[in-house]
C-alpha atoms as a PDB file:
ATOM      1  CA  UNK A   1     119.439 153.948 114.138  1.00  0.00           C
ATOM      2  CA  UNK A   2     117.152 150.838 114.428  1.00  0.00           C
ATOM      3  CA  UNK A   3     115.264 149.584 111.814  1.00  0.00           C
ATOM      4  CA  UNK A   4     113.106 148.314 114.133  1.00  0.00           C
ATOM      5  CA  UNK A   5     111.411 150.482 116.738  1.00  0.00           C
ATOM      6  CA  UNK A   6     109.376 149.083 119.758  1.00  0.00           C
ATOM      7  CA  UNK A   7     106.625 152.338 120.262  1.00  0.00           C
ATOM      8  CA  UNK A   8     104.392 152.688 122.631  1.00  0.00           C
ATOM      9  CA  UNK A   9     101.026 154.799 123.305  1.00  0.00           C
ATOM     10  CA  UNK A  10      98.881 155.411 126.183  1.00  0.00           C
ATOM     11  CA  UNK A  11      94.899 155.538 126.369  1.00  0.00           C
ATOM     12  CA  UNK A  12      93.893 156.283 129.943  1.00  0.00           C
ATOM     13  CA  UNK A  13      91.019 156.921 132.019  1.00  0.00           C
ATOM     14  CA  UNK A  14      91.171 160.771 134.138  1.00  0.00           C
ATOM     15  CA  UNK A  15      92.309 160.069 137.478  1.00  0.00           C
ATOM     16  CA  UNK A  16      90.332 163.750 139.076  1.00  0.00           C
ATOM     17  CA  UNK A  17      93.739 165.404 139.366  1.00  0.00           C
ATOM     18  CA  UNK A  18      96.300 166.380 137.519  1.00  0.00           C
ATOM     19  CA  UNK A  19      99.014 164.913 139.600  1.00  0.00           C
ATOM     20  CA  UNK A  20      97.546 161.793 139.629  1.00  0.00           C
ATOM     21  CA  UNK A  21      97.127 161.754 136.232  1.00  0.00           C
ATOM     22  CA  UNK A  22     100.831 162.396 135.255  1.00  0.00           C
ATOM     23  CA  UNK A  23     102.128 160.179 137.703  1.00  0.00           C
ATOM     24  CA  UNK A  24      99.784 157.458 136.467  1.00  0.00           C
ATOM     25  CA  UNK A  25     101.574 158.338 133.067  1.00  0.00           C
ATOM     26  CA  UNK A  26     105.106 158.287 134.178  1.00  0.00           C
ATOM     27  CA  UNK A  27     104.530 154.502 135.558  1.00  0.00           C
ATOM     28  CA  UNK A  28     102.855 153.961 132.352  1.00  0.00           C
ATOM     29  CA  UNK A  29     106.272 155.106 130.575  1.00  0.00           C
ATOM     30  CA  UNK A  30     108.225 153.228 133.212  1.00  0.00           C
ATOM     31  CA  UNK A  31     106.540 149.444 132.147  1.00  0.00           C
ATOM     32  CA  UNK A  32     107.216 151.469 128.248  1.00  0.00           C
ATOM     33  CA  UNK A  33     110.766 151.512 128.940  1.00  0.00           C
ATOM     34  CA  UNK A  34     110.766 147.932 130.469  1.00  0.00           C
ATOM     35  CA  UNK A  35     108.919 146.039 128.116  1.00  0.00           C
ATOM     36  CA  UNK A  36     111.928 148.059 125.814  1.00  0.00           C
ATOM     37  CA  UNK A  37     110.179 150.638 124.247  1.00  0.00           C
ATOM     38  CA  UNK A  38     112.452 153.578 122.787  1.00  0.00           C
ATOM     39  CA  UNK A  39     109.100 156.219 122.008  1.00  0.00           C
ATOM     40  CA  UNK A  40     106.140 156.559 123.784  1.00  0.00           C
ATOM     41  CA  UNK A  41     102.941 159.146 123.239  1.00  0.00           C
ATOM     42  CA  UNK A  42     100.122 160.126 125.423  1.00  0.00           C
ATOM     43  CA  UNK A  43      96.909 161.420 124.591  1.00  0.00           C
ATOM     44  CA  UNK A  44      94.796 164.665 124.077  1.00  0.00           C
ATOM     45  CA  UNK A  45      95.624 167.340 126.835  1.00  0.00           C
ATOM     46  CA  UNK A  46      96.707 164.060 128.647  1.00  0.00           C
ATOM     47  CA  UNK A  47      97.324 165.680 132.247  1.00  0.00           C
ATOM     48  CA  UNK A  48      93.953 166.898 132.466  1.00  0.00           C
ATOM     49  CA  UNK A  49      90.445 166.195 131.880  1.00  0.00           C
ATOM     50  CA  UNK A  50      88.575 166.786 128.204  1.00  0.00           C
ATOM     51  CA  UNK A  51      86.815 170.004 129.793  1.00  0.00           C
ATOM     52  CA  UNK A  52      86.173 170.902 126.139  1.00  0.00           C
ATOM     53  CA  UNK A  53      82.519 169.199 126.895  1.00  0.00           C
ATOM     54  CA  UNK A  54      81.932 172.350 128.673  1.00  0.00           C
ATOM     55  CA  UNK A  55      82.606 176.544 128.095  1.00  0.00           C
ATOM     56  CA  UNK A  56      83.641 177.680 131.015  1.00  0.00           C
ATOM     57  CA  UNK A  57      86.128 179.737 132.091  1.00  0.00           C
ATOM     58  CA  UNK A  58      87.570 177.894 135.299  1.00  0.00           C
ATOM     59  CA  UNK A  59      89.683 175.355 132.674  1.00  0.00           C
ATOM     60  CA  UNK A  60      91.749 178.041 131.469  1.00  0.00           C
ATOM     61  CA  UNK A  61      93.413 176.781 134.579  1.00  0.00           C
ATOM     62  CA  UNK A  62      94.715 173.517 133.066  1.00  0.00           C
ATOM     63  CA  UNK A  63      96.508 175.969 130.622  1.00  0.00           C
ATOM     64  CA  UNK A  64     100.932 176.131 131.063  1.00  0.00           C
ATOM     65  CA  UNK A  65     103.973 177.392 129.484  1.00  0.00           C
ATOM     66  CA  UNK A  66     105.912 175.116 126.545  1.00  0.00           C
ATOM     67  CA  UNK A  67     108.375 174.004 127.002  1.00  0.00           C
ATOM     68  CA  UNK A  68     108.689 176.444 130.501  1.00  0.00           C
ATOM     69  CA  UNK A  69     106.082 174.798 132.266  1.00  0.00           C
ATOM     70  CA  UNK A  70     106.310 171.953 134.944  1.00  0.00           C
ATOM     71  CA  UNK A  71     104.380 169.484 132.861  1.00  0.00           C
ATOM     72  CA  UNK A  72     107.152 169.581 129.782  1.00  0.00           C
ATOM     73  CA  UNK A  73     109.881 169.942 132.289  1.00  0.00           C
ATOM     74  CA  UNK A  74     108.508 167.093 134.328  1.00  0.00           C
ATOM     75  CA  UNK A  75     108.596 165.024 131.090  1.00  0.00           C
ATOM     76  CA  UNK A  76     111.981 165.886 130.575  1.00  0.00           C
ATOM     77  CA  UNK A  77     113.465 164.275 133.702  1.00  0.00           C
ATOM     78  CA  UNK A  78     110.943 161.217 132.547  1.00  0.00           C
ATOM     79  CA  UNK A  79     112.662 160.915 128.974  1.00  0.00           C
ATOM     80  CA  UNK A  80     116.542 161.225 130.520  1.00  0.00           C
ATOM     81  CA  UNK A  81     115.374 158.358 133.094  1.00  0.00           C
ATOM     82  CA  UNK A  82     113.672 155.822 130.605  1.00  0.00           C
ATOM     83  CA  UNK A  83     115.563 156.658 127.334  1.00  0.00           C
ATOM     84  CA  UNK A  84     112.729 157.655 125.544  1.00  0.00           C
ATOM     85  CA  UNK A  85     111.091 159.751 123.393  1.00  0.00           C
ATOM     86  CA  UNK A  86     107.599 161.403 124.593  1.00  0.00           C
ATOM     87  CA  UNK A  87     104.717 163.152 122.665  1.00  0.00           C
ATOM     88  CA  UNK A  88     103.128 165.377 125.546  1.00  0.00           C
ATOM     89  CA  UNK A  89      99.957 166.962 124.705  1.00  0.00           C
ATOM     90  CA  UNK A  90      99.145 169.726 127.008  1.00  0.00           C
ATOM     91  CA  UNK A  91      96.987 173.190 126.849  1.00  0.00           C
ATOM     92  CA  UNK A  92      99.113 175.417 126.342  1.00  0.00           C
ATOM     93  CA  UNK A  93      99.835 179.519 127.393  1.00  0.00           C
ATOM     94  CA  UNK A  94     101.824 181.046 125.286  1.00  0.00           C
ATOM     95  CA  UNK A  95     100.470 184.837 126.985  1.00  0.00           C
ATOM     96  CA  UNK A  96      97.481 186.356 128.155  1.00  0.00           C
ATOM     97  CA  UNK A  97      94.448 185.246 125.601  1.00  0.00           C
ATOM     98  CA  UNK A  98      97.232 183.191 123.330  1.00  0.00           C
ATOM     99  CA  UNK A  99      96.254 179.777 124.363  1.00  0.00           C
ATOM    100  CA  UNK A 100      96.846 176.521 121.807  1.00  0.00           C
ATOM    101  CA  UNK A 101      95.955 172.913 122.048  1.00  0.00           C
ATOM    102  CA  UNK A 102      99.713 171.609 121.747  1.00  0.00           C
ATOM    103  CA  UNK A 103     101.841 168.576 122.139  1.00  0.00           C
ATOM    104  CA  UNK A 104     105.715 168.594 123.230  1.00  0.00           C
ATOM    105  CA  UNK A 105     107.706 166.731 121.666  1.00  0.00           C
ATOM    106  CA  UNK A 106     111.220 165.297 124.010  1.00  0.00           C
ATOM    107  CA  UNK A 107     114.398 163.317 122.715  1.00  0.00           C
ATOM    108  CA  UNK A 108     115.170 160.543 124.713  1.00  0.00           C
ATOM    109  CA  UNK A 109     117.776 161.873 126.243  1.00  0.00           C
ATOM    110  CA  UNK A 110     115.634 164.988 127.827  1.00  0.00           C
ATOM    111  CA  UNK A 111     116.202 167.522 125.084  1.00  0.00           C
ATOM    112  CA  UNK A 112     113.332 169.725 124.366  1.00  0.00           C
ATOM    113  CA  UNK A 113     112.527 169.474 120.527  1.00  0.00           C
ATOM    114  CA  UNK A 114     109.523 171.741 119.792  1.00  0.00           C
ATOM    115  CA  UNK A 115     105.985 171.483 119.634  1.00  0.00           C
ATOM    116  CA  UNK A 116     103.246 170.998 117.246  1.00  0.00           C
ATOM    117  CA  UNK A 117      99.611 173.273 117.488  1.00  0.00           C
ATOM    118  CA  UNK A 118      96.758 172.078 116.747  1.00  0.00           C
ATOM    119  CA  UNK A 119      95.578 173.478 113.486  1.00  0.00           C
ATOM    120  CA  UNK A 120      91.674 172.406 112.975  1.00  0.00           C
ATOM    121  CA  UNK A 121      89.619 173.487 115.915  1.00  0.00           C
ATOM    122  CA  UNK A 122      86.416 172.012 116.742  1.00  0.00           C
ATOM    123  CA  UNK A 123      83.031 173.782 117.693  1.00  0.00           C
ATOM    124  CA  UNK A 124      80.401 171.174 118.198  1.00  0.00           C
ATOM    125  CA  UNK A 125      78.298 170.066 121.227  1.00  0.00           C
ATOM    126  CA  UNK A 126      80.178 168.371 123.109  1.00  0.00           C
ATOM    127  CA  UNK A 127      83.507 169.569 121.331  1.00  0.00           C
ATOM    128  CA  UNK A 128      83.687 173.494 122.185  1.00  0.00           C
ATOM    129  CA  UNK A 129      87.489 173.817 121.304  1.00  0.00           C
ATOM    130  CA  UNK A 130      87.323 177.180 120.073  1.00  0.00           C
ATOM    131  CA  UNK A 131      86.022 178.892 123.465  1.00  0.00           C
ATOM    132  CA  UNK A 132      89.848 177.895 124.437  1.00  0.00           C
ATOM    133  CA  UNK A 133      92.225 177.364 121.436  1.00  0.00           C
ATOM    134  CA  UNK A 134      93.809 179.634 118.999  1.00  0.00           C
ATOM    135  CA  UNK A 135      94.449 177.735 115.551  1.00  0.00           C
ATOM    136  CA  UNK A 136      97.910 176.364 115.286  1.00  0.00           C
ATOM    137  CA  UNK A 137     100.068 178.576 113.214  1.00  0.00           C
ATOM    138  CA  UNK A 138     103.650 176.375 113.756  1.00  0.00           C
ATOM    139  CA  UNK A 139     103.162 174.741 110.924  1.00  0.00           C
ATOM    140  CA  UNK A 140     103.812 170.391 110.638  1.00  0.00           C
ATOM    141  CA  UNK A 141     107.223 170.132 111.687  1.00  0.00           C
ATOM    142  CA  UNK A 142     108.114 166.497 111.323  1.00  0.00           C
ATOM    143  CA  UNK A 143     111.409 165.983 114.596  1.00  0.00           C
ATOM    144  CA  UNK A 144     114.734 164.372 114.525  1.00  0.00           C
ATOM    145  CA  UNK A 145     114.594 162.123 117.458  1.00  0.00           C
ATOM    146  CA  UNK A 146     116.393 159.389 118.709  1.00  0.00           C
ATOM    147  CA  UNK A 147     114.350 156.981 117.061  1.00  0.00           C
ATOM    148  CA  UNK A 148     113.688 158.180 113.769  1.00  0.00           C
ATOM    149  CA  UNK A 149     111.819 161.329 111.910  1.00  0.00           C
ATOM    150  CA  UNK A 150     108.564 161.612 113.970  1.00  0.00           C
ATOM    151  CA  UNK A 151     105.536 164.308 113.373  1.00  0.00           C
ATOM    152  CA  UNK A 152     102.220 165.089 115.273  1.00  0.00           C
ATOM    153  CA  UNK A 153      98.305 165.495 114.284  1.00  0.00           C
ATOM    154  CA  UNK A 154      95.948 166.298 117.057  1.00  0.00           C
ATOM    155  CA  UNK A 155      92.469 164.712 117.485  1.00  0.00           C
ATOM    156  CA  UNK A 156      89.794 166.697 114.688  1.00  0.00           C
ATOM    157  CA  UNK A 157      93.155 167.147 112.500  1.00  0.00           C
ATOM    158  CA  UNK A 158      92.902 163.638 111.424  1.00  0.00           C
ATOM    159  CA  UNK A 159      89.759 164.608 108.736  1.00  0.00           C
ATOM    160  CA  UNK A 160      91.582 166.867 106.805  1.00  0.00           C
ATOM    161  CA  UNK A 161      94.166 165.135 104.438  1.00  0.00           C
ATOM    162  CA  UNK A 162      96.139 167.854 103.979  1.00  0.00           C
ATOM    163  CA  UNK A 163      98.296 167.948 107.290  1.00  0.00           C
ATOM    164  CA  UNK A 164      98.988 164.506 107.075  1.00  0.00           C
ATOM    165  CA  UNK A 165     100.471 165.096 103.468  1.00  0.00           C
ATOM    166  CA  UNK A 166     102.321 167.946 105.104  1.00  0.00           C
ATOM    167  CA  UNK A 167     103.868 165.716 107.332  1.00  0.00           C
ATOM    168  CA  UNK A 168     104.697 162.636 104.871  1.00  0.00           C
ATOM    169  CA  UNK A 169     106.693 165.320 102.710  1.00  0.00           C
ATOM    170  CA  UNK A 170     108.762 166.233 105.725  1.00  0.00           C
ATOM    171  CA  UNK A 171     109.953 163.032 106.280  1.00  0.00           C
ATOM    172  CA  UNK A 172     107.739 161.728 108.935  1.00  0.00           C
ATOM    173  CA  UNK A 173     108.067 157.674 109.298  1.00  0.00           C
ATOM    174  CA  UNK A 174     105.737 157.642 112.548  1.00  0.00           C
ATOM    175  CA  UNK A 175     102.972 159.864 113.257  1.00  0.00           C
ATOM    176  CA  UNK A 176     101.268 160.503 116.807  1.00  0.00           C
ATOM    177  CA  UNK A 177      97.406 161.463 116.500  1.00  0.00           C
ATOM    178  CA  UNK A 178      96.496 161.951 120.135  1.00  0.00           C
ATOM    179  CA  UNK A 179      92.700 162.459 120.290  1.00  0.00           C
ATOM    180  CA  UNK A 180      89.698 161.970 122.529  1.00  0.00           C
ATOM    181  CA  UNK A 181      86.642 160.845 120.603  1.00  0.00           C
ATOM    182  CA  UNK A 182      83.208 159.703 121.747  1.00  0.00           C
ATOM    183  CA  UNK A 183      81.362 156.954 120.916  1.00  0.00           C
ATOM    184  CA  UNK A 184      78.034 157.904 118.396  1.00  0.00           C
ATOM    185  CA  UNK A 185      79.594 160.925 117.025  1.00  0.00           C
ATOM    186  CA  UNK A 186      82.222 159.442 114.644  1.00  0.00           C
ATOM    187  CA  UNK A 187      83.262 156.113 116.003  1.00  0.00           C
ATOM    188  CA  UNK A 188      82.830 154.522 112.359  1.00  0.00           C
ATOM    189  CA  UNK A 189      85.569 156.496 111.088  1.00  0.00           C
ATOM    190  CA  UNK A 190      88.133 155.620 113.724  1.00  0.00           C
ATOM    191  CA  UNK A 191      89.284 152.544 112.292  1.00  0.00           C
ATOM    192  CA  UNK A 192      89.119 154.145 108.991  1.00  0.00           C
ATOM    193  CA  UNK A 193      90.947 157.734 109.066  1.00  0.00           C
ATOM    194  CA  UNK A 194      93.892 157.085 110.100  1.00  0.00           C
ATOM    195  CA  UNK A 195      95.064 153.624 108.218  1.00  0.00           C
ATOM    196  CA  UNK A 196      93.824 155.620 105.464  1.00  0.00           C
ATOM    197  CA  UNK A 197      96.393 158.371 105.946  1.00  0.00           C
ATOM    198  CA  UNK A 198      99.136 155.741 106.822  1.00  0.00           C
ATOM    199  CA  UNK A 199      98.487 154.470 102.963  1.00  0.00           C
ATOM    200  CA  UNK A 200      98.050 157.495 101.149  1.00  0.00           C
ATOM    201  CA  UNK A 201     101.416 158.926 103.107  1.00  0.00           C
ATOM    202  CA  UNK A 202     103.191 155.466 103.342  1.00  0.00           C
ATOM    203  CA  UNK A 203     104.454 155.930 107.115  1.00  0.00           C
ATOM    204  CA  UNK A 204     103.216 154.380 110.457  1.00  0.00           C
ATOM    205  CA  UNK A 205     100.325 155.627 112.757  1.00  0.00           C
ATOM    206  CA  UNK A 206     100.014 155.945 116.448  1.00  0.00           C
ATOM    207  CA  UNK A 207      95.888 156.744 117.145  1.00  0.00           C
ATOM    208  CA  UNK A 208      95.323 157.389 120.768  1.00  0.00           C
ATOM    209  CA  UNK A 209      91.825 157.996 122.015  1.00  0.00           C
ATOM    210  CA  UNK A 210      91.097 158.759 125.857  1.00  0.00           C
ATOM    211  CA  UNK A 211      88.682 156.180 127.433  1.00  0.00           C
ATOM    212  CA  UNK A 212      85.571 156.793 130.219  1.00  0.00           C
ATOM    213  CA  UNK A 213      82.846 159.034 131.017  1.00  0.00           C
ATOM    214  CA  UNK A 214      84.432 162.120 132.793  1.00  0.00           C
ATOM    215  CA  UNK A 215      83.500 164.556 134.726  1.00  0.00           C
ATOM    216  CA  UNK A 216      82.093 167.585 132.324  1.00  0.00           C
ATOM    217  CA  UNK A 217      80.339 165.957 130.235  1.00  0.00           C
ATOM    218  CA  UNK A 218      78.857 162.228 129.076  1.00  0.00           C
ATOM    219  CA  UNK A 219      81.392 161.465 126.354  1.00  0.00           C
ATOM    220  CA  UNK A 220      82.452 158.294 126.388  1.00  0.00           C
ATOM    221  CA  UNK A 221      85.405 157.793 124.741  1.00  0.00           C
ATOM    222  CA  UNK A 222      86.099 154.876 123.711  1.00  0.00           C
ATOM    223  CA  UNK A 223      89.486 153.798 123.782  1.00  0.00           C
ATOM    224  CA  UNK A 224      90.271 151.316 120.807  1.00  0.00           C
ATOM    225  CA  UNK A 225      94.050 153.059 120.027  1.00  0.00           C
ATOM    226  CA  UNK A 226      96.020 151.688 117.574  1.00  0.00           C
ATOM    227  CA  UNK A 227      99.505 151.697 115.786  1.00  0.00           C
ATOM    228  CA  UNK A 228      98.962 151.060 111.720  1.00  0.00           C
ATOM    229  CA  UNK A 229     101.655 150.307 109.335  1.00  0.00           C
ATOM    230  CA  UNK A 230     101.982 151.869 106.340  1.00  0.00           C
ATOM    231  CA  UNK A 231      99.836 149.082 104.468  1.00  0.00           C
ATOM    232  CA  UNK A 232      96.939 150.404 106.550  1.00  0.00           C
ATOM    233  CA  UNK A 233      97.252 147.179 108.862  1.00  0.00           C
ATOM    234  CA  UNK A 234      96.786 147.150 112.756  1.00  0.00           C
ATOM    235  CA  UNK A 235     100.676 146.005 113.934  1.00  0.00           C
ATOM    236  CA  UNK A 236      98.958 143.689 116.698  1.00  0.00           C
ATOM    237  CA  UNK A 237      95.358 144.216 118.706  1.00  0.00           C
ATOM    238  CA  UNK A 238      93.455 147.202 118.856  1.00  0.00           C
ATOM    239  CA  UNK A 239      93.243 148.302 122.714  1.00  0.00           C
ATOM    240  CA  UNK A 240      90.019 148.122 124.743  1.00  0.00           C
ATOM    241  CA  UNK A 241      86.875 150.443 124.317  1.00  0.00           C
ATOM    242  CA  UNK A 242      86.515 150.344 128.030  1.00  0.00           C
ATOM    243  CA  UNK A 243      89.520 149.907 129.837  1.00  0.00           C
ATOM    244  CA  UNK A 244      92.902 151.912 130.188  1.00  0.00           C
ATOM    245  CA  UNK A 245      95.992 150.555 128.056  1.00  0.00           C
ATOM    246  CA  UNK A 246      99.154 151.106 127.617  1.00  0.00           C
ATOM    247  CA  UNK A 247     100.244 149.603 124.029  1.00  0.00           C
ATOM    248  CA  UNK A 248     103.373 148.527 123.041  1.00  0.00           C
ATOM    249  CA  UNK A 249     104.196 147.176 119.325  1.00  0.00           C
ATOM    250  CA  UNK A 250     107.468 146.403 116.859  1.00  0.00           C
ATOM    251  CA  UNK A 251     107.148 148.885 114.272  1.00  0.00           C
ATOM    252  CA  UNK A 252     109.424 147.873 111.005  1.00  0.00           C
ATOM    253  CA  UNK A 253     110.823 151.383 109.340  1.00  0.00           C
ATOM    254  CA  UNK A 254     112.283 149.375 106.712  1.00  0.00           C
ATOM    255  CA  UNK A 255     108.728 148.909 105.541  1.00  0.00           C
ATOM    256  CA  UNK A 256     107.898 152.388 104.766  1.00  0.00           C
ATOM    257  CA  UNK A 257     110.737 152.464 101.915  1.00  0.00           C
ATOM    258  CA  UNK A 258     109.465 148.833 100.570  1.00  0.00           C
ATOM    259  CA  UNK A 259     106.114 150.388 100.256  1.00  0.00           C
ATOM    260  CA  UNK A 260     107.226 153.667  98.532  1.00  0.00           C
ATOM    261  CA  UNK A 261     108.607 151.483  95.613  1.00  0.00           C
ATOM    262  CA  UNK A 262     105.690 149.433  95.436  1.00  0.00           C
ATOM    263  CA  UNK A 263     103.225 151.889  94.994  1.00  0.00           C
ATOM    264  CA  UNK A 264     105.193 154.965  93.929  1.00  0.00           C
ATOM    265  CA  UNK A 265     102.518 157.926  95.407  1.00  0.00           C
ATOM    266  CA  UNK A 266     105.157 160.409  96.165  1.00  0.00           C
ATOM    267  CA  UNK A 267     106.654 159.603  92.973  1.00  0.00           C
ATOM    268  CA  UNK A 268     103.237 160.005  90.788  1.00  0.00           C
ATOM    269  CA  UNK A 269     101.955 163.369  92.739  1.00  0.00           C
ATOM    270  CA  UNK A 270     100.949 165.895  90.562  1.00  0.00           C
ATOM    271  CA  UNK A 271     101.661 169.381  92.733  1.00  0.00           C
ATOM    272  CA  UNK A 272     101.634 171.376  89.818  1.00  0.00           C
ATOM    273  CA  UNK A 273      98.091 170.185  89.197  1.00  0.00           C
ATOM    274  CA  UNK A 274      96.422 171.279  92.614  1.00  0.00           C
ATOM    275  CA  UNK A 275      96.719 174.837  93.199  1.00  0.00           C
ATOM    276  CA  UNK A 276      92.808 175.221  93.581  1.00  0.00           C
ATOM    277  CA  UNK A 277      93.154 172.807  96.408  1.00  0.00           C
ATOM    278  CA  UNK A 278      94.365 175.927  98.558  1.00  0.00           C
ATOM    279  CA  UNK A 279      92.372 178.411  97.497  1.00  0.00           C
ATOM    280  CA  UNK A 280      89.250 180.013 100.141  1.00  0.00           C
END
C-alpha cells in the first residue's frame, strides 16, 4: 500500500437535476483519476439539492436504497472504471418512514463496503434535518480500502468530538466530512473544527462544503473545502468560496505514525477517567 496517497474531494454547485448532477460528478472523478488520484469524496446528499432549507414532503423523493439503489450502483461501475475509491453521500431509504442521511463507501475496484449514518441531526432554520432523517445507529465504522483505513463524519457531526475519537480508535488515517454549510451561521468555525479534530485524532481530513445559492432556500454555501494533515495544516490551498472545485492533494500516511510518537495522545488517554462523559 502507498505511503503516499493522491485524494481528491469535490465541492460543487447543484446543476437542477439529479442526472446532471451525477454526471457532472463522474467527469469530476474522471480528471480525479487522471490527475492520478486513487480516493475521491463528494459532498452532502451530493446528487441532489440541500432541500433541508425547506419541510416539505415532495424531497422524500431524492430518498434511495444502499447499496440497492442506482446512485451506489452507478458509483460502482465509476470506481471499477477509474480505480478509485468513492465516499457517496446520498438520502437514503432503508423502508417506509426509515430514512438516514448516509454516505457509501466503494473500493476501487467496485466492491460495495458499507455505509456510515449520520448520527447528529440538525433542527435549525435553515437546517430542518430531522423532518427527514432518522439518527444514525451504524455506529463509526472506519473501511479497509484500497488505499488505506478510511472513516466518515457527516456535516453537523463535525461539533461533537466524540465521533471523531470513535473513528481515530478504529484506525482511521483519512477522514471524509462531507457537509453543506452557509455563510453567517458558522463560517468561523470551518477552518477551525476540523484541523482541530485532525490534531486531537492525529489522522488526515477531507472537509467538503457545497457552494451557491440553491433553489429552496438562500444558503450560500460557501465552498472553501479542504484536506488537513494531521498537524492541523492545509496540504495545499483552500478551494474557492464561490466557485465549484474539484481538489486534488498528496497526502503523506507516514506522517500520521511520526506524529503519534511525537505527541503520544493515544498513548496518554485516560478512558478509565471519563465515564461521566457518556452519561444523559
Amino acid at each position: 500500500m502507498a505511503t503516499v496517497v493522491r485524494a481528491a474531494l469535490v465541492q460543487a454547485t447543484w446543476t437542477g437535476d439529479t442526472e446532471s448532477m451525477i454526471a457532472k460528478h463522474e467527469e469530476h472523478a474522471r480528471e480525479a483519476a487522471r490527475q492520478g488520484a486513487k480516493v475521491i469524496g463528494f459532498q452532502e446528499v451530493f446528487n441532489a439539492p440541500y432541500f433541508c432549507q425547506v419541510q416539505d414532503p415532495e424531497h422524500y423523493r431524492w430518498a434511495e436504497p444502499v447499496p440497492d439503489g442506482p446512485t451506489v450502483r452507478r458509483m460502482q461501475e465509476l470506481a471499477r472504471e477509474t480505480g478509485m475509491v468513492i465516499v457517496v453521500p446520498v438520502f437514503e431509504v432503508e423502508g417506509a418512514g426509515f430514512y438516514y442521511n448516509t454516505a457509501a463507501v466503494i473500493d476501487a475496484d467496485g466492491s460495495y463496503l458499507g455505509k456510515y449514518r449520520k448520527h447528529h441531526i440538525p433542527q435549525v432554520k435553515g437546517f430542518w434535518e430531522k423532518y427527514y432523517f432518522r439518527p444514525g445507529n451504524a455506529g463509526w465504522p472506519v473501511f479497509d480500502t484500497a488505499v488505506g483505513k478510511v472513516g466518515v463524519y457527516i456535516c453537523y457531526d463535525r461539533h461533537f468530538p466524540e465521533g471523531w475519537r470513535q473513528l481515530g480508535l478504529a484506525g482511521a488515517q483519512l477522514v471524509y466530512n462531507p457537509s453543506a454549510t452557509h455563510r453567517g451561521l458558522s463560517s468561523y468555525l470551518w477552518q477551525l473544527e476540523q484541523p482541530a479534530a485532525a490534531v486531537a485524532n492525529e489522522y488526515f481530513v477531507a472537509a467538503i462544503n457545497r457552494v451557491g445559492i440553491e433553489e429552496y432556500g438562500d444558503n450560500d454555501f460557501y465552498g472553501t473545502s479542504y484536506f488537513v494533515d494531521p498537524r492541523g495544516q492545509f496540504v495545499g490551498d483552500v478551494a474557492s468560496d464561490k466557485e465549484e472545485e474539484l481538489v486534488v492533494r498528496d497526502l503523506d500516511f507516514d506522517m500520521i505514525e511520526t506524529v503519534r510518537q511525537q505527541w503520544a495522545f493515544y498513548r496518554d488517554r485516560r478512558p478509565d477517567a471519563y465515564e461521566g462523559l457518556v452519561q444523559p
